[in-house]
N, C-alpha and C. Protein backbone atom coordinates (compact mmCIF):
# COMPACT_ATOMS: atom_id res chain seq x y z
N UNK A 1 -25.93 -18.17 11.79
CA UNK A 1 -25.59 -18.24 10.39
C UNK A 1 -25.62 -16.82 9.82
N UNK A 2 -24.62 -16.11 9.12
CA UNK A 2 -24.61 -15.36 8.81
C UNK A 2 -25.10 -15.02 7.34
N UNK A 3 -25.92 -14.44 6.76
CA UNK A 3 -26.68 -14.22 5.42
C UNK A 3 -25.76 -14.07 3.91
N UNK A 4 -25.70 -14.47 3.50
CA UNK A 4 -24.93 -15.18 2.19
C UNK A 4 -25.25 -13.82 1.21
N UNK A 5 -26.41 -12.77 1.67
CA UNK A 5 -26.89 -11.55 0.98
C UNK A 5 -25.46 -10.54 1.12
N UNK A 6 -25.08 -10.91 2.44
CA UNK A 6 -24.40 -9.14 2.81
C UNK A 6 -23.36 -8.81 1.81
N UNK A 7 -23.32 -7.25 1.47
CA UNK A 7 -22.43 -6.28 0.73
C UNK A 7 -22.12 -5.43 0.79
N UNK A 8 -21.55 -4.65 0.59
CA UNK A 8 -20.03 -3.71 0.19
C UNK A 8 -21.88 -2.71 0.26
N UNK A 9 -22.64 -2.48 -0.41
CA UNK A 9 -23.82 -1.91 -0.80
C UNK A 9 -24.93 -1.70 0.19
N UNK A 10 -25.07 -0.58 1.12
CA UNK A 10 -26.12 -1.15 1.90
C UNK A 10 -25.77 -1.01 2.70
N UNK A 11 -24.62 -2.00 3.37
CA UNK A 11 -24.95 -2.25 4.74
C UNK A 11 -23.78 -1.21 5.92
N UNK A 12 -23.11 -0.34 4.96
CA UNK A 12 -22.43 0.52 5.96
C UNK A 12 -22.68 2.20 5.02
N UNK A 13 -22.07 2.85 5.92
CA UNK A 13 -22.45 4.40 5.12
C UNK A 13 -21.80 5.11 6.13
N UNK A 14 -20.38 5.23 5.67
CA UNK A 14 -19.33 5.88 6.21
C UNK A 14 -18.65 7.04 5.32
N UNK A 15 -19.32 6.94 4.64
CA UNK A 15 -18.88 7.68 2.94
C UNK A 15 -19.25 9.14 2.70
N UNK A 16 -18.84 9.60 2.15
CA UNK A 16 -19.38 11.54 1.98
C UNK A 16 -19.92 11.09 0.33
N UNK A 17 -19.63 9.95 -0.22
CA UNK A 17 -20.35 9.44 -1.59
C UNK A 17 -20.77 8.33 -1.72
N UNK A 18 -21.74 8.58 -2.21
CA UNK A 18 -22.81 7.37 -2.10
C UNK A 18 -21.91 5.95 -3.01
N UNK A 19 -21.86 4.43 -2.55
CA UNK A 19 -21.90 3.70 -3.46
C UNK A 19 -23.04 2.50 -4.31
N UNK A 20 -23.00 3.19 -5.63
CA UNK A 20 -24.47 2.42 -6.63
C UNK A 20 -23.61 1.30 -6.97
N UNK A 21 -24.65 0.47 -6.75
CA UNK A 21 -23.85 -0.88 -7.76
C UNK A 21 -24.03 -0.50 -9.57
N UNK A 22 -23.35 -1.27 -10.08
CA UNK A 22 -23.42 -0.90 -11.75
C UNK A 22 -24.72 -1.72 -12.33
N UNK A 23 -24.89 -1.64 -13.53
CA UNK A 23 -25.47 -2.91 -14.65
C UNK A 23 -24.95 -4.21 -14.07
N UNK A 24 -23.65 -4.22 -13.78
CA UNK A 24 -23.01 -5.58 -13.69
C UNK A 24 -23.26 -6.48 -12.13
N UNK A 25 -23.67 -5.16 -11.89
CA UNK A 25 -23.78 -5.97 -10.20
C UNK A 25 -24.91 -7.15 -9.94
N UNK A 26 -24.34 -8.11 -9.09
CA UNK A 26 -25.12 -9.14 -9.39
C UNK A 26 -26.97 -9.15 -8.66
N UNK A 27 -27.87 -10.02 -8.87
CA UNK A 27 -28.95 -9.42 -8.44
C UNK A 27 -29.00 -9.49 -6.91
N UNK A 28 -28.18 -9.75 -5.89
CA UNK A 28 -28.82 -9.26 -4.67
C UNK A 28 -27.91 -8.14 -4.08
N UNK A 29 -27.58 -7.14 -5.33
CA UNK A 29 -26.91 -6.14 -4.90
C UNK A 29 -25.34 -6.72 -4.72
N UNK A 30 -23.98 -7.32 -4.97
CA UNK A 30 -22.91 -7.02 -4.68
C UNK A 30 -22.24 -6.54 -5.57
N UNK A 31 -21.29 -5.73 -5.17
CA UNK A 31 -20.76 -4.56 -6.08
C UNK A 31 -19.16 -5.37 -6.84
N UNK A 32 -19.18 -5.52 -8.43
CA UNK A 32 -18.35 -6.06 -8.62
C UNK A 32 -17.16 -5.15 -8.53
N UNK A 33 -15.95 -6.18 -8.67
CA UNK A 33 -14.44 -5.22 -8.52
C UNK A 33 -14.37 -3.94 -8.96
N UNK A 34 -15.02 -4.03 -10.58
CA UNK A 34 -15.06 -2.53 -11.34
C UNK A 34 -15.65 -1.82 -10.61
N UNK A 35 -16.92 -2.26 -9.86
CA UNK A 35 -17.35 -1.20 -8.96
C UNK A 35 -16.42 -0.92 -7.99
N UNK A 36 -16.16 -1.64 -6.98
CA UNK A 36 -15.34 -1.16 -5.86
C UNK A 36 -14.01 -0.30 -6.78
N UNK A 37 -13.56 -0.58 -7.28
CA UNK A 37 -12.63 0.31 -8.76
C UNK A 37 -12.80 1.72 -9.00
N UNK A 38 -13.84 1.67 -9.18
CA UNK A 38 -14.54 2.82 -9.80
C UNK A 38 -15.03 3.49 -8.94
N UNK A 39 -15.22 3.00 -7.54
CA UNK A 39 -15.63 4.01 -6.49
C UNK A 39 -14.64 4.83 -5.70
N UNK A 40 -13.27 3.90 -5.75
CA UNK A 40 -11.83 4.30 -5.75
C UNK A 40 -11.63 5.17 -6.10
N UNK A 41 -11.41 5.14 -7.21
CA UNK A 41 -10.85 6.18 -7.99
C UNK A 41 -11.46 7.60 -8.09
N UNK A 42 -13.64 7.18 -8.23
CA UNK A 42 -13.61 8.58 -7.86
C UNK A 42 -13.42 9.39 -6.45
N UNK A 43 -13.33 8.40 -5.31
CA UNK A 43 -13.49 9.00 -4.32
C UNK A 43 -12.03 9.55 -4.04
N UNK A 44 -10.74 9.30 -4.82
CA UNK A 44 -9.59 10.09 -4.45
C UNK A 44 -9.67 11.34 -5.59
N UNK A 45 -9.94 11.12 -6.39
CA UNK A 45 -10.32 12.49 -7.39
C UNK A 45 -11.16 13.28 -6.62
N UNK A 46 -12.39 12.99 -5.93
CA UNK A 46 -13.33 13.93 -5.13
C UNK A 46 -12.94 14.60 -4.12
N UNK A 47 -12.18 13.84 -3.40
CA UNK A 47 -11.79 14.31 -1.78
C UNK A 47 -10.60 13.99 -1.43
N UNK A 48 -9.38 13.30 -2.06
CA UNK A 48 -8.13 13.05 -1.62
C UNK A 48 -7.19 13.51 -2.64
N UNK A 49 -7.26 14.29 -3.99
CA UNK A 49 -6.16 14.10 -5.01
C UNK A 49 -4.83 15.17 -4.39
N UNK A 50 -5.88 16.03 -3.77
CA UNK A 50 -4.80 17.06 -3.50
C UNK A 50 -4.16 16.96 -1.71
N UNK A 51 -4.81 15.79 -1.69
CA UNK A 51 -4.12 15.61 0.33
C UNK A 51 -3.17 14.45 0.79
N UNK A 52 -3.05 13.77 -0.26
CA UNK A 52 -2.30 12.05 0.08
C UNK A 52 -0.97 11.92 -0.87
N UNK A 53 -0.45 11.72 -0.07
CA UNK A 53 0.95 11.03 -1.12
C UNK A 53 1.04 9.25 -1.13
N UNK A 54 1.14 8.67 -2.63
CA UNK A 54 0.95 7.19 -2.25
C UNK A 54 2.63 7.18 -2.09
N UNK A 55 3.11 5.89 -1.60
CA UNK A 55 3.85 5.38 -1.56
C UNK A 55 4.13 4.18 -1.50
N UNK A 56 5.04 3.71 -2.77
CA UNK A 56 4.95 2.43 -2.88
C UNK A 56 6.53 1.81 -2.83
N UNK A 57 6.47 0.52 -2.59
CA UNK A 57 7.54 -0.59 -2.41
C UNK A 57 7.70 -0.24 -0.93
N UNK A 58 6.88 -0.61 -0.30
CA UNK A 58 6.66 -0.52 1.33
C UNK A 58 5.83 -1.65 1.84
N UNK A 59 6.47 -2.13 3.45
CA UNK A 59 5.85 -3.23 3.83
C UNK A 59 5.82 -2.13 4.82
N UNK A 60 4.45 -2.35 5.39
CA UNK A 60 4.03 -2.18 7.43
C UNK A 60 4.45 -3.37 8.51
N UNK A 61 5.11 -2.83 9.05
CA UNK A 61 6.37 -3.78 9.98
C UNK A 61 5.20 -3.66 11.20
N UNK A 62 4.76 -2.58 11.77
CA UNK A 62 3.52 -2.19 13.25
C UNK A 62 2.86 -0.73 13.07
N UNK A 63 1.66 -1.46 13.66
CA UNK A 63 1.03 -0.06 13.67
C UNK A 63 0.34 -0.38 15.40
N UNK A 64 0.51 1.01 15.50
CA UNK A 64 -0.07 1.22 16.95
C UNK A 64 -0.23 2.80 17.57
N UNK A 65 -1.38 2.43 18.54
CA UNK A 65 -2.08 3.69 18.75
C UNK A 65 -1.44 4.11 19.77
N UNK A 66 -1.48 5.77 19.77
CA UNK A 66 -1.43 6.63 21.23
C UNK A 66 -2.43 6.54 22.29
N UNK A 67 -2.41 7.45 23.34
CA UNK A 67 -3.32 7.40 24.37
C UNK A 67 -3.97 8.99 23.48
N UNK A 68 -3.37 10.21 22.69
CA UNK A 68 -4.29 11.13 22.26
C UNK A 68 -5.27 10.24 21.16
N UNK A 69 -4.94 8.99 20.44
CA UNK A 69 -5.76 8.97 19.43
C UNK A 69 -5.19 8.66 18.17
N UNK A 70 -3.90 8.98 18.20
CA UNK A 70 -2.98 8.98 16.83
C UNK A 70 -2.16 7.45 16.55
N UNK A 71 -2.67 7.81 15.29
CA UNK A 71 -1.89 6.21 14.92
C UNK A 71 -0.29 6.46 14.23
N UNK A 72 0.34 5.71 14.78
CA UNK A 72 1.98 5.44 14.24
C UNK A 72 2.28 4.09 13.54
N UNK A 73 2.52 4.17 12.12
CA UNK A 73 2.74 3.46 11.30
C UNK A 73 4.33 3.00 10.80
N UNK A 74 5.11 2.43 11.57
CA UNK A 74 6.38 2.33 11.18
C UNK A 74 6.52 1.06 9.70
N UNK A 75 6.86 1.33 8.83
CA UNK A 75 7.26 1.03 7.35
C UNK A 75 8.45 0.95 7.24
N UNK A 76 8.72 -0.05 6.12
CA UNK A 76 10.50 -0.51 5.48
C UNK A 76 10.18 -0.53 4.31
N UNK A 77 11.08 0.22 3.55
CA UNK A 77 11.15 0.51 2.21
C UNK A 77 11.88 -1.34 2.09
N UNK A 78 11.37 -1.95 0.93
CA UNK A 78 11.13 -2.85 0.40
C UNK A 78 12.46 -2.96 -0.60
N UNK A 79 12.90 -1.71 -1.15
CA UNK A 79 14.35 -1.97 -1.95
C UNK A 79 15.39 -1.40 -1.12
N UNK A 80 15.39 -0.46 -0.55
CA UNK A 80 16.63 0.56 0.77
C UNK A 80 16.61 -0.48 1.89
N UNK A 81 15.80 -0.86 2.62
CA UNK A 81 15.01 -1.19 3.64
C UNK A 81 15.82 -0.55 4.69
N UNK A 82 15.28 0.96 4.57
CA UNK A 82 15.38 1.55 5.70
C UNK A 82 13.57 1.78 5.95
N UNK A 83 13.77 2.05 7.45
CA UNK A 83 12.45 2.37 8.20
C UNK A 83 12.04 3.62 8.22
N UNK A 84 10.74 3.54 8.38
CA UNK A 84 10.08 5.34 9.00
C UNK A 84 8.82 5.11 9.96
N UNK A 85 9.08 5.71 10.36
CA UNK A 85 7.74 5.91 11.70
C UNK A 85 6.70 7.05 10.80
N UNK A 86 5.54 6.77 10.41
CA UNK A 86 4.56 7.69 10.13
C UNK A 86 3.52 8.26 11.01
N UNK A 87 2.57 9.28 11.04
CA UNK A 87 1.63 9.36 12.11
C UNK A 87 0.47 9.82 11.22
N UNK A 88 -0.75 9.14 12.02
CA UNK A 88 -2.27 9.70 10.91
C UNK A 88 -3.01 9.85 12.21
N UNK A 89 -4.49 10.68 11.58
CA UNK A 89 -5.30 10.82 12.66
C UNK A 89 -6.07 9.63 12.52
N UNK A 90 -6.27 8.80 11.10
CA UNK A 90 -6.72 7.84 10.48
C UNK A 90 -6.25 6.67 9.71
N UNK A 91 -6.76 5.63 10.12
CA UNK A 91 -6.12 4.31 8.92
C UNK A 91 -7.07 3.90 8.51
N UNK A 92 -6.76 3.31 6.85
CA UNK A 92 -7.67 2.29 6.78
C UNK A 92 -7.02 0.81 6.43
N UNK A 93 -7.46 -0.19 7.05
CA UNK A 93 -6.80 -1.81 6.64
C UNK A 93 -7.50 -2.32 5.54
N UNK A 94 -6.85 -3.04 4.63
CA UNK A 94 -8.33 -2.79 3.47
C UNK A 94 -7.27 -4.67 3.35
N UNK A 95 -8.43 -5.70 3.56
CA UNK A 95 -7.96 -6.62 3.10
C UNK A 95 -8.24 -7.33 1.86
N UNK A 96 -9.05 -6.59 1.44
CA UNK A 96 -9.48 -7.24 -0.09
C UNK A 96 -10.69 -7.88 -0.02
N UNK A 97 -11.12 -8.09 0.72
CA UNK A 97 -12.29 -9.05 0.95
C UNK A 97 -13.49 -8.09 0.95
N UNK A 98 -14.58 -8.23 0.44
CA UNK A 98 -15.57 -7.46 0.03
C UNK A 98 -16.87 -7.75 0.93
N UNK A 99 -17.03 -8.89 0.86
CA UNK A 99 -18.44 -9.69 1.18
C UNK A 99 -18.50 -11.05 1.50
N UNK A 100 -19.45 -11.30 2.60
CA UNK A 100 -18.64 -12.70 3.34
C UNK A 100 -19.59 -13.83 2.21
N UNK A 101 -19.15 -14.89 2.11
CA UNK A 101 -20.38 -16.05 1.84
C UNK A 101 -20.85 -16.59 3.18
N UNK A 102 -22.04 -17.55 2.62
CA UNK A 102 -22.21 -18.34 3.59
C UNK A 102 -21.71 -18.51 4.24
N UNK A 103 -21.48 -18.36 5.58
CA UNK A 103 -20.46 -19.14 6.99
C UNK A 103 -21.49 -19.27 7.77
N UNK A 104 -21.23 -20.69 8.50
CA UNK A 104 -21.82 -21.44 10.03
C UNK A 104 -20.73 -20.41 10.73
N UNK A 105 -21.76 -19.54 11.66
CA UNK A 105 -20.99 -18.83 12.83
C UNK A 105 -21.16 -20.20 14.21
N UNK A 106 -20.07 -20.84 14.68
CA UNK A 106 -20.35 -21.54 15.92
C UNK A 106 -19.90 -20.90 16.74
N UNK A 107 -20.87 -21.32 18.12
CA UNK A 107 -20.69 -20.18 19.80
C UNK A 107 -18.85 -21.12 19.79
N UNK A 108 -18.18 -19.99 20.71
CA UNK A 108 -16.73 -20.33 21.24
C UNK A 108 -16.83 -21.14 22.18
N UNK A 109 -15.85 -22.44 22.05
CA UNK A 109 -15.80 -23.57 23.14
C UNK A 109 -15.72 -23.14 24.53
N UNK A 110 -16.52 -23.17 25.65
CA UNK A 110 -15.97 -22.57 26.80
C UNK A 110 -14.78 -23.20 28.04
């Protein structure tokens, strides 16, 4: 069973900035949207304003890795829908999901 506690707060620290939950955060520590929001925003003002270009009206068609390490991101513009192959040393997949609830973890049928 996995703990109905875990959060965004705490339990990883991959960050060059710390994340505080607000006033609003609820009491066993999870960080509401404004927080995750607000940690956004400063963390591209801190360390990304001057290194990233966003780009938007784009779907990710595949992504896949090299044998050096590098990831290739091929994209379709969403109104042209022409393609591009991108390359990073880094991705991040961000599905929206913050913090698990309650879940029954069951062992896999063998």
């Amino acid at each position: 069973m996995l703990s109905s506690r875990l959060s965004v707060h705490g339990e990883y620290t991959f960050s060059a900035m710390e994340m505080v939950p607000s006033q609003g955060a609820t009491e066993d520590r999870h960080l509401t949207g404004a927080d995750l929001c607000n940690y956004m925003e400063k963390y591209y003002d801190t360390f990304l304003k001057t290194k990233v270009n966003f780009i938007f009206n784009t779907e990710v068609l595949e992504i896949s890795r090299e044998q050096d390490g590098k990831w290739f991101v091929q994209t379709e513009d969403t109104q042209t829908h022409t393609t591009n192959i991108l390359k990073f040393c880094r991705i991040i997949i961000a599905t929206g999901v913050s913090h698990l609830s309650s879940y029954e973890v069951s062992p896999a049928p063998v």
